[in-house]
C-alpha atoms as a PDB file:
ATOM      1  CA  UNK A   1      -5.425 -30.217   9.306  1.00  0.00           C
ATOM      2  CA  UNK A   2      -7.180 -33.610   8.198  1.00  0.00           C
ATOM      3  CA  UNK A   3      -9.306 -34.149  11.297  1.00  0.00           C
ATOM      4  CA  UNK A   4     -12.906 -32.320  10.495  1.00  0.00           C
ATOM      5  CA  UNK A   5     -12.702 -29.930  13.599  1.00  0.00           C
ATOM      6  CA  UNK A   6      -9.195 -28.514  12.145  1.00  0.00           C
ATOM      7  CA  UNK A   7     -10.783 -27.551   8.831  1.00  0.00           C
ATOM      8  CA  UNK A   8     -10.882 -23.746   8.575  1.00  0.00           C
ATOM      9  CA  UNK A   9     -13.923 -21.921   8.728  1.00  0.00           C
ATOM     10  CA  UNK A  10     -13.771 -19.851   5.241  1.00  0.00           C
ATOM     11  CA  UNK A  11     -15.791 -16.787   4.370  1.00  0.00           C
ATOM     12  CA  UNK A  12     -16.032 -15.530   0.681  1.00  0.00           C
ATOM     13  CA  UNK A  13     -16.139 -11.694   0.265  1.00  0.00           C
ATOM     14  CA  UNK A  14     -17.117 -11.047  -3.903  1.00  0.00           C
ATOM     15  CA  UNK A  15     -16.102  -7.709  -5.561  1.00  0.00           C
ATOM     16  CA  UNK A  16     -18.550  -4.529  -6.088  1.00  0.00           C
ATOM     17  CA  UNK A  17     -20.816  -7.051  -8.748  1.00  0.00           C
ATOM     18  CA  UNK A  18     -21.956  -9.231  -5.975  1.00  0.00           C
ATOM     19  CA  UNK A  19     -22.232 -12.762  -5.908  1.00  0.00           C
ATOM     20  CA  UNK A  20     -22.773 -13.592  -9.195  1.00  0.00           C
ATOM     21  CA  UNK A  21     -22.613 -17.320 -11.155  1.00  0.00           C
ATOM     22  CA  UNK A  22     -18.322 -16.999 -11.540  1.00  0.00           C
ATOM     23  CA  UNK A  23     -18.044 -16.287  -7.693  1.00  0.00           C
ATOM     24  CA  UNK A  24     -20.567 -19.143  -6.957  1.00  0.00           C
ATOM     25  CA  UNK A  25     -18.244 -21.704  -9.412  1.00  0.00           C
ATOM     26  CA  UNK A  26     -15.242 -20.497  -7.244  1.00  0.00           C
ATOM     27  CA  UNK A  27     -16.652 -21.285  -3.982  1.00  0.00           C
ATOM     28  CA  UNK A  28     -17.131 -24.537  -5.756  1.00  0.00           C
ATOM     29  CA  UNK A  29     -13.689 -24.722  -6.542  1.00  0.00           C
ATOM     30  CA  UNK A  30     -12.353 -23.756  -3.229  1.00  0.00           C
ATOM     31  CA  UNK A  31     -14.358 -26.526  -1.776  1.00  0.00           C
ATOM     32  CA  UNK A  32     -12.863 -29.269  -4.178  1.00  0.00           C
ATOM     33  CA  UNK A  33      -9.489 -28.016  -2.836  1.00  0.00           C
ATOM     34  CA  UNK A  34      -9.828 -28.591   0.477  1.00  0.00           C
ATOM     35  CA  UNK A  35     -12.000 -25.983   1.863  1.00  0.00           C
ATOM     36  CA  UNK A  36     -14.831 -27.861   2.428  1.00  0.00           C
ATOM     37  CA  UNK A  37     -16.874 -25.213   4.972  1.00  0.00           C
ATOM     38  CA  UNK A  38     -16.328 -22.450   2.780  1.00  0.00           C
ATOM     39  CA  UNK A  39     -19.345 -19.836   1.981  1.00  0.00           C
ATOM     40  CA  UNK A  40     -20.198 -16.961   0.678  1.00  0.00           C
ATOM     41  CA  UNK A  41     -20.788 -13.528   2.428  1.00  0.00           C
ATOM     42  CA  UNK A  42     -22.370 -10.737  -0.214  1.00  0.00           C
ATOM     43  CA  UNK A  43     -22.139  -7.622   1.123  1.00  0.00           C
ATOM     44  CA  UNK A  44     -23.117  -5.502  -1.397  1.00  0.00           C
ATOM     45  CA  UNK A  45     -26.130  -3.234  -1.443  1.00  0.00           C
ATOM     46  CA  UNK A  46     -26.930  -1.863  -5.140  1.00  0.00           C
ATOM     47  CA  UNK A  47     -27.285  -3.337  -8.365  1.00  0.00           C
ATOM     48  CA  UNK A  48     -24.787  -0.427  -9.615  1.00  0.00           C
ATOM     49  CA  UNK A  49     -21.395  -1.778  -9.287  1.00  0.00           C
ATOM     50  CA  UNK A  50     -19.090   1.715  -9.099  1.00  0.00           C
ATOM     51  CA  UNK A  51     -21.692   2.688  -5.891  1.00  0.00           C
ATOM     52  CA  UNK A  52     -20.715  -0.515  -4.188  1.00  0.00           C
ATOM     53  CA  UNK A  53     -17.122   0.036  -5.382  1.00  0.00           C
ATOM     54  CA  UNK A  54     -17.100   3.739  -3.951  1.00  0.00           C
ATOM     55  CA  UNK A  55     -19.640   3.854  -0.904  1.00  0.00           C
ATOM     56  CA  UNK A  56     -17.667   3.654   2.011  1.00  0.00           C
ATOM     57  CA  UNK A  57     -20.904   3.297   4.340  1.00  0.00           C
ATOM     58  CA  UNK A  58     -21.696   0.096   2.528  1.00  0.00           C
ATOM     59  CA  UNK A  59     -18.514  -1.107   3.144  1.00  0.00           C
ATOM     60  CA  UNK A  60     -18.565  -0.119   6.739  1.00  0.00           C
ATOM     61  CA  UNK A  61     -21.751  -1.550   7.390  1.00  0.00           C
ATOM     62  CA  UNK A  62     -21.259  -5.178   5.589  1.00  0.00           C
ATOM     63  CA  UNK A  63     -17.825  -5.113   7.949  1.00  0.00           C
ATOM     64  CA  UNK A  64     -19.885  -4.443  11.094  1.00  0.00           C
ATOM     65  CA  UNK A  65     -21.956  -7.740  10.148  1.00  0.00           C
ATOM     66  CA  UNK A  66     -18.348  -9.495   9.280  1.00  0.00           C
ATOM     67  CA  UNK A  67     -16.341  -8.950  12.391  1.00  0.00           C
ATOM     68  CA  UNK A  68     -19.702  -9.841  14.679  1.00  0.00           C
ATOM     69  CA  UNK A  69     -19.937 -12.992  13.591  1.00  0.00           C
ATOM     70  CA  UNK A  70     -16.246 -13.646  13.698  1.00  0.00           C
ATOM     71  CA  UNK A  71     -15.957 -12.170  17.084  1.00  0.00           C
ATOM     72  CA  UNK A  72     -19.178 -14.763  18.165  1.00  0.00           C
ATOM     73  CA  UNK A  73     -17.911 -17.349  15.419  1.00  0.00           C
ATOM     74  CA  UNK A  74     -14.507 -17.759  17.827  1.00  0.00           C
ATOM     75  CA  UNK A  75     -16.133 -17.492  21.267  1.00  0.00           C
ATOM     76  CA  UNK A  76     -18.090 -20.476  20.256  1.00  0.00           C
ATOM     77  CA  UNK A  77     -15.488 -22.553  18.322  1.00  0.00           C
ATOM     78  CA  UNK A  78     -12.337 -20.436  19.616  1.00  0.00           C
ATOM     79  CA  UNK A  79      -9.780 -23.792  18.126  1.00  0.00           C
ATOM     80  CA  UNK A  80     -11.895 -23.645  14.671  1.00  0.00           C
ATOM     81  CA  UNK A  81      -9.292 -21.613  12.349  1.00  0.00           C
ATOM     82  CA  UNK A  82     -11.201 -18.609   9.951  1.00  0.00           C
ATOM     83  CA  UNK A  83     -10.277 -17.662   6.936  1.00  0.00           C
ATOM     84  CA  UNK A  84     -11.438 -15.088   4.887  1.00  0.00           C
ATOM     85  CA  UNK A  85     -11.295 -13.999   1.129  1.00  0.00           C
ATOM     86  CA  UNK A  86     -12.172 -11.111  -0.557  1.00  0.00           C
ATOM     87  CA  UNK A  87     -12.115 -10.817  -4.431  1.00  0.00           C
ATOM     88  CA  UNK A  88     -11.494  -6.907  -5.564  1.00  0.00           C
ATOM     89  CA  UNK A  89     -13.410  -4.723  -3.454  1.00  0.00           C
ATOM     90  CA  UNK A  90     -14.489  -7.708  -0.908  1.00  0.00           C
ATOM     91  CA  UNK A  91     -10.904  -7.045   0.248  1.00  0.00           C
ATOM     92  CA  UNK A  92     -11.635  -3.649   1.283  1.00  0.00           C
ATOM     93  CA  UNK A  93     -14.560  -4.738   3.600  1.00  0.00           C
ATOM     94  CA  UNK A  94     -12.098  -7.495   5.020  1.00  0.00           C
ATOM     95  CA  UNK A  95      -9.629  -4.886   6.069  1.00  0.00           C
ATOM     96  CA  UNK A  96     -12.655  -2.342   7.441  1.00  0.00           C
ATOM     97  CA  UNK A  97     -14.048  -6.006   9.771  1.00  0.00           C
ATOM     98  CA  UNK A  98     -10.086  -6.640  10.952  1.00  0.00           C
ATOM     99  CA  UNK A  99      -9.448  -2.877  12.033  1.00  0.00           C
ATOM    100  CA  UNK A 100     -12.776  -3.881  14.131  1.00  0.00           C
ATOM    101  CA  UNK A 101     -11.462  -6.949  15.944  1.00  0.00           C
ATOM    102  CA  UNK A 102      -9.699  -6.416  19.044  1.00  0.00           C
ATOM    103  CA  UNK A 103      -7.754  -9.365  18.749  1.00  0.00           C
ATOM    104  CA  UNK A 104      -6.094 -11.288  15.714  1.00  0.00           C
ATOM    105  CA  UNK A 105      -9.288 -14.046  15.391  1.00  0.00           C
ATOM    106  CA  UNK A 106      -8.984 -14.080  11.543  1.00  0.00           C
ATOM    107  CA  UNK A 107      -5.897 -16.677  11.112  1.00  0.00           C
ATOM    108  CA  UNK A 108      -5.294 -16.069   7.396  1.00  0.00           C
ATOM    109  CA  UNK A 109      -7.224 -12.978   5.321  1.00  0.00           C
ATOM    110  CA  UNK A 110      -6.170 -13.631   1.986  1.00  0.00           C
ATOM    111  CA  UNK A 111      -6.489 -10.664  -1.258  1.00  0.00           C
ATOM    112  CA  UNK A 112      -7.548 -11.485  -4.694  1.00  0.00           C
ATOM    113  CA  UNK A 113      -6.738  -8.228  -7.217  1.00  0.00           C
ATOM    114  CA  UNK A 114      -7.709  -6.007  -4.202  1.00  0.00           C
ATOM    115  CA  UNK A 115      -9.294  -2.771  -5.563  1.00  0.00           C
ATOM    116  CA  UNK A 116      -7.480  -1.024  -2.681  1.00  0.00           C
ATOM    117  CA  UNK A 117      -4.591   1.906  -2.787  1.00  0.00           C
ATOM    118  CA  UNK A 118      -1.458   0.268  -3.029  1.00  0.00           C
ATOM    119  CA  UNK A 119       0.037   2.470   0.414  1.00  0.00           C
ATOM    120  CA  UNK A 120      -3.032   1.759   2.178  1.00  0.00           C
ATOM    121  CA  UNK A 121      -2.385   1.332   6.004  1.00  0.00           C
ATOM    122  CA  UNK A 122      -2.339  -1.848   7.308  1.00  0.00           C
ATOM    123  CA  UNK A 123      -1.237  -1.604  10.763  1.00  0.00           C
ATOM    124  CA  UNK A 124      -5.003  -1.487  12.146  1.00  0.00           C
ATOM    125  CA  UNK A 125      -5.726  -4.580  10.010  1.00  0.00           C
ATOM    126  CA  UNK A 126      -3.145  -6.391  11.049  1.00  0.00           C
ATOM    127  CA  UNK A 127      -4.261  -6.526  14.672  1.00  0.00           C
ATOM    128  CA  UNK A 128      -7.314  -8.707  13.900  1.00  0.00           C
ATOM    129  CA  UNK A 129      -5.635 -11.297  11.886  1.00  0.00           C
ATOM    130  CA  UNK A 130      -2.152 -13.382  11.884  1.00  0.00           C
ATOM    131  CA  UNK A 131      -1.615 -13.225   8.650  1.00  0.00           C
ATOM    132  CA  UNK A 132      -2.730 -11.146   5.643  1.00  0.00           C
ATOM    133  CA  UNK A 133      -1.746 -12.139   1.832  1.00  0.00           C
ATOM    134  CA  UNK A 134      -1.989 -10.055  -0.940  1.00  0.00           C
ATOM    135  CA  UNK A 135      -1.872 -11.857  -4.297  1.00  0.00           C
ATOM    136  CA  UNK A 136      -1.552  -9.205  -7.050  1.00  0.00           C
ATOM    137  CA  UNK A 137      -1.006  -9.064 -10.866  1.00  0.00           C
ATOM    138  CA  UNK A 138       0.535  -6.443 -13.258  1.00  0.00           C
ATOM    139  CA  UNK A 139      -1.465  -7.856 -15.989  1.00  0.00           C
ATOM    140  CA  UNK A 140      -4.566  -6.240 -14.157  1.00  0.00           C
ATOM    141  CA  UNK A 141      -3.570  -3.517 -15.443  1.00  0.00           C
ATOM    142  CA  UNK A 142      -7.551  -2.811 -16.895  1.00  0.00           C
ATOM    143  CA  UNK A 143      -9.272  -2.865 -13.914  1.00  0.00           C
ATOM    144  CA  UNK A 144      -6.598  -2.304 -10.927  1.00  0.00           C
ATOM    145  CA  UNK A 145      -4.402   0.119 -13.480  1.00  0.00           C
ATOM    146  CA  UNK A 146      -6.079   2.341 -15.365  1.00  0.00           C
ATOM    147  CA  UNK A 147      -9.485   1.479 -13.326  1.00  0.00           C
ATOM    148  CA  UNK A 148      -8.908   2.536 -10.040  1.00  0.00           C
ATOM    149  CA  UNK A 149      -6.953   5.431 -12.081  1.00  0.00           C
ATOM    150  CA  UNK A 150     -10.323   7.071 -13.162  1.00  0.00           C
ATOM    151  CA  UNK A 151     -12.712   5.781 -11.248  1.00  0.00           C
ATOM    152  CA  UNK A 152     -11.083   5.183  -7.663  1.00  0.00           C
ATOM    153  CA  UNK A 153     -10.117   2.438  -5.686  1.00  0.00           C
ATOM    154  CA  UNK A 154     -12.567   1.343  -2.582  1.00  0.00           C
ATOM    155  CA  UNK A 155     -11.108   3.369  -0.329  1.00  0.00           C
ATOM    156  CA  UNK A 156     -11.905   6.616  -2.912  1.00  0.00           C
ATOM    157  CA  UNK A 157      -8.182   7.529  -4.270  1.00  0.00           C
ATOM    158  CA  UNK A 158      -7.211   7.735  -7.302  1.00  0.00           C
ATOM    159  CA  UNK A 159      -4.420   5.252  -8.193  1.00  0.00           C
ATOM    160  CA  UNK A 160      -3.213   1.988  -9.286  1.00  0.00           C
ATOM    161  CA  UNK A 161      -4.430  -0.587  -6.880  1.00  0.00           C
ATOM    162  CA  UNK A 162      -2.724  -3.172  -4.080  1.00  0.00           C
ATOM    163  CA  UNK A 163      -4.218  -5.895  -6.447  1.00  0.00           C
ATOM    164  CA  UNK A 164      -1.944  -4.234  -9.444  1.00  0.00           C
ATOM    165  CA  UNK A 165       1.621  -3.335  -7.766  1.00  0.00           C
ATOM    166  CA  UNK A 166       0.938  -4.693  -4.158  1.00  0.00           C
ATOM    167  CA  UNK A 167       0.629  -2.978  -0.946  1.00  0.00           C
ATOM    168  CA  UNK A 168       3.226  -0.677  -0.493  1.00  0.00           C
ATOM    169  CA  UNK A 169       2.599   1.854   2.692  1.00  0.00           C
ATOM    170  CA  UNK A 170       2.679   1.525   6.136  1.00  0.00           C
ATOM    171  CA  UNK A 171       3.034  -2.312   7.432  1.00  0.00           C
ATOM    172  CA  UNK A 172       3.983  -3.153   4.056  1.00  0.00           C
ATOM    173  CA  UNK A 173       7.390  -4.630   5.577  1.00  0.00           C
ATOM    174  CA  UNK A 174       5.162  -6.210   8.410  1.00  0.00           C
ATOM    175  CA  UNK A 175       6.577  -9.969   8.320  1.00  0.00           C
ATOM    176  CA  UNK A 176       2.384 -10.589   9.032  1.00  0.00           C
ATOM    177  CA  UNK A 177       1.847  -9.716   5.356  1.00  0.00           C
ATOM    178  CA  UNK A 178       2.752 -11.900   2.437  1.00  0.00           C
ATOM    179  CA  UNK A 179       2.596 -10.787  -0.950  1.00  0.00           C
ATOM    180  CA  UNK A 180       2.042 -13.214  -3.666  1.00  0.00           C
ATOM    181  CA  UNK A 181       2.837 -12.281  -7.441  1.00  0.00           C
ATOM    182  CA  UNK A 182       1.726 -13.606 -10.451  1.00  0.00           C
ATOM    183  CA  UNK A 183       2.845 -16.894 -11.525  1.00  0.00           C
ATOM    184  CA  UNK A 184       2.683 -17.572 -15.180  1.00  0.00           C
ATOM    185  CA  UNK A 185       2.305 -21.101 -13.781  1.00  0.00           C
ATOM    186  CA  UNK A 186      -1.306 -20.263 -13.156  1.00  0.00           C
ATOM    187  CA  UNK A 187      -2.397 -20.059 -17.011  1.00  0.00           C
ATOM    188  CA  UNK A 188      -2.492 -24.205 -17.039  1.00  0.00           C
ATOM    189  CA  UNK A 189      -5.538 -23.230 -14.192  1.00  0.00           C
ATOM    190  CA  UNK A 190      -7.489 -20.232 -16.143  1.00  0.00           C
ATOM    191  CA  UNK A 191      -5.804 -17.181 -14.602  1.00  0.00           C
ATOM    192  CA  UNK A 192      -4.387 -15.255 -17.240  1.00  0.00           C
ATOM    193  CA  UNK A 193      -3.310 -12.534 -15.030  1.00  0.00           C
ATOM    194  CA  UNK A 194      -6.831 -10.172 -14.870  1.00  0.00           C
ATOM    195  CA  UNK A 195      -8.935  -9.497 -12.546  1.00  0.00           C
ATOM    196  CA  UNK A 196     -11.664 -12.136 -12.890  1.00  0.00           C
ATOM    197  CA  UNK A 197      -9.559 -14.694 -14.180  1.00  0.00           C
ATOM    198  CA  UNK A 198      -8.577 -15.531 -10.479  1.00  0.00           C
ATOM    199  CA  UNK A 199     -12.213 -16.224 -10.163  1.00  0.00           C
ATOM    200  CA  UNK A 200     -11.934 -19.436 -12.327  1.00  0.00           C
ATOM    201  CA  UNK A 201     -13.347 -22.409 -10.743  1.00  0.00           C
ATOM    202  CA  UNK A 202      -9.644 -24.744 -11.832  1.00  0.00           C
ATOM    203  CA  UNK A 203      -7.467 -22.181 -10.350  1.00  0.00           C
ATOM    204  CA  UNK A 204      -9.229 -22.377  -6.775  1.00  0.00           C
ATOM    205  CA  UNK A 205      -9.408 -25.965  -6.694  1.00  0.00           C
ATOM    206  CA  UNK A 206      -5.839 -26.487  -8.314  1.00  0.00           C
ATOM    207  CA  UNK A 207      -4.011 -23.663  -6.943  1.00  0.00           C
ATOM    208  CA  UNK A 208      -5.422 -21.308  -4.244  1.00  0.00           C
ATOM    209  CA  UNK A 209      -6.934 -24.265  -2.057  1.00  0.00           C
ATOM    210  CA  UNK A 210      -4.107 -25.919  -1.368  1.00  0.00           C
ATOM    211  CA  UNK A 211      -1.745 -22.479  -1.202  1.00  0.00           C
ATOM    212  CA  UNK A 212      -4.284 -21.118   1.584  1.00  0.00           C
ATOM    213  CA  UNK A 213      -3.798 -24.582   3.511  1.00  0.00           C
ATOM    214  CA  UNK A 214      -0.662 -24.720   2.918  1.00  0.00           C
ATOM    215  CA  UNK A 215      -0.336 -21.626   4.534  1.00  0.00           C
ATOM    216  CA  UNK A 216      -2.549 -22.626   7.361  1.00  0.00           C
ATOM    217  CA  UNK A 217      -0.130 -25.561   8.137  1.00  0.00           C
ATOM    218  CA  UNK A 218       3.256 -22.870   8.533  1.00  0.00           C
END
C-alpha cells in the first residue's frame, strides 16, 4: 500500500446538508491519514436538507453519476483500489450506486451514522463491493433515534437507523459486512458518539484513515 499506484482511489459522499465547511475539514483529515486521493462527491440537489434526506429520485440520480464513473474509473485503472464513504444519508446513495454495479469494483464502502433502516437489504449492495462497514453509535440517538423516528430514514421508513443499532436484515450475517461500534476510545479524537462528531477533522486523520487502510491491507 506505500507505492503511489496502490493508494486507494477515495470518494466522499456528505449527508442531506451537502458539502459544507465540517465535511471539507474531514476530507482534510482523511488525507493527513493516509488517503491522499481522496475527494468529495456532493450529490445533493436542494438547499432543504429533509428533501435531500427523503427524495429518493435525488438519490437515484446522484448514484447513476456514482457507479458510472466507478464502472469507467476501473476500466481505466482496473489495479487502482476505490473506496467510498458516505456520511448519514451519503450512505444511502452508496448502497443505490453498488446495487448498480455488476461486479464488486468498490473494494471497501465504508458507513458513517448511516441514516438508513437498520433491516435494510443488503444483498444487492453487496454484489458491487468486497466489503461494506457500517460504523454505528447508540449515542446518535438524536438524529439516527428519535430522527429517523419522525421524520424517516433515506430510504422513507420510519425507524431507528443502521447508523444507531446497525444493520440488522437480510445480509446482515454476510461475512462481506463489518460492523464497527462505538469506541469510547474515539473521544481523545472529537467523536463523542453523534452524528457529526464523526465528521471531526482529528478523528479522520487519527482514527478512520488508518482503520480504512488497515482494512484495505486484510
Amino acid at each position: 500500500m506505500s507505492a503511489s499506484h496502490h493508494l486507494p482511489t477515495v470518494i466522499y459522499l456528505p449527508g442531506m446538508q451537502g458539502a459544507m465547511l465540517s465535511d471539507r475539514w474531514f476530507v482534510r483529515g482523511l488525507r493527513r491519514g493516509g488517503l491522499k486521493r481522496c475527494r468529495t462527491f456532493d450529490w445533493t440537489r436542494s438547499r432543504w436538507w429533509l428533501v435531500n434526506l427523503r427524495n429518493r429520485r435525488t438519490h437515484q440520480q446522484g448514484a447513476v453519476k456514482l457507479a458510472r464513473w466507478i464502472a469507467r474509473r476501473k476500466q481505466r485503472r482496473p489495479s487502482q483500489p476505490i473506496v467510498l464513504i458516505g456520511h448519514s444519508t451519503g450512505a444511502m446513495v452508496i448502497l443505490d450506486a453498488l446495487e448498480r454495479l455488476d461486479a464488486p469494483h468498490v473494494d471497501a464502502a465504508w458507513f458513517i451514522a448511516a441514516a438508513v433502516s437498520s433491516d435494510y437489504d443488503l444483498s444487492a449492495a453487496l454484489n458491487g463491493a468486497r466489503r461494506l462497514v457500517n460504523m454505528h453509535s447508540p449515542g446518535d440517538w438524536l438524529v439516527l433515534g428519535a430522527g429517523t423516528t419522525l421524520f424517516g430514514t433515506a430510504d422513507g421508513l420510519y425507524r431507528k437507523s443502521a447508523g444507531f443499532s446497525g444493520f440488522t436484515g437480510t445480509g446482515s450475517d454476510d461475512p462481506r459486512l463489518r460492523q464497527v461500534p462505538y469506541d469510547p476510545k474515539w473521544l481523545a479524537s472529537g467523536h463523542l458518539g453523534g452524528h457529526t462528531t464523526p465528521l471531526f477533522r482529528l478523528f479522520a486523520r487519527d482514527v478512520l484513515g488508518p482503520m480504512v487502510l488497515a482494512e484495505l491491507s486484510d
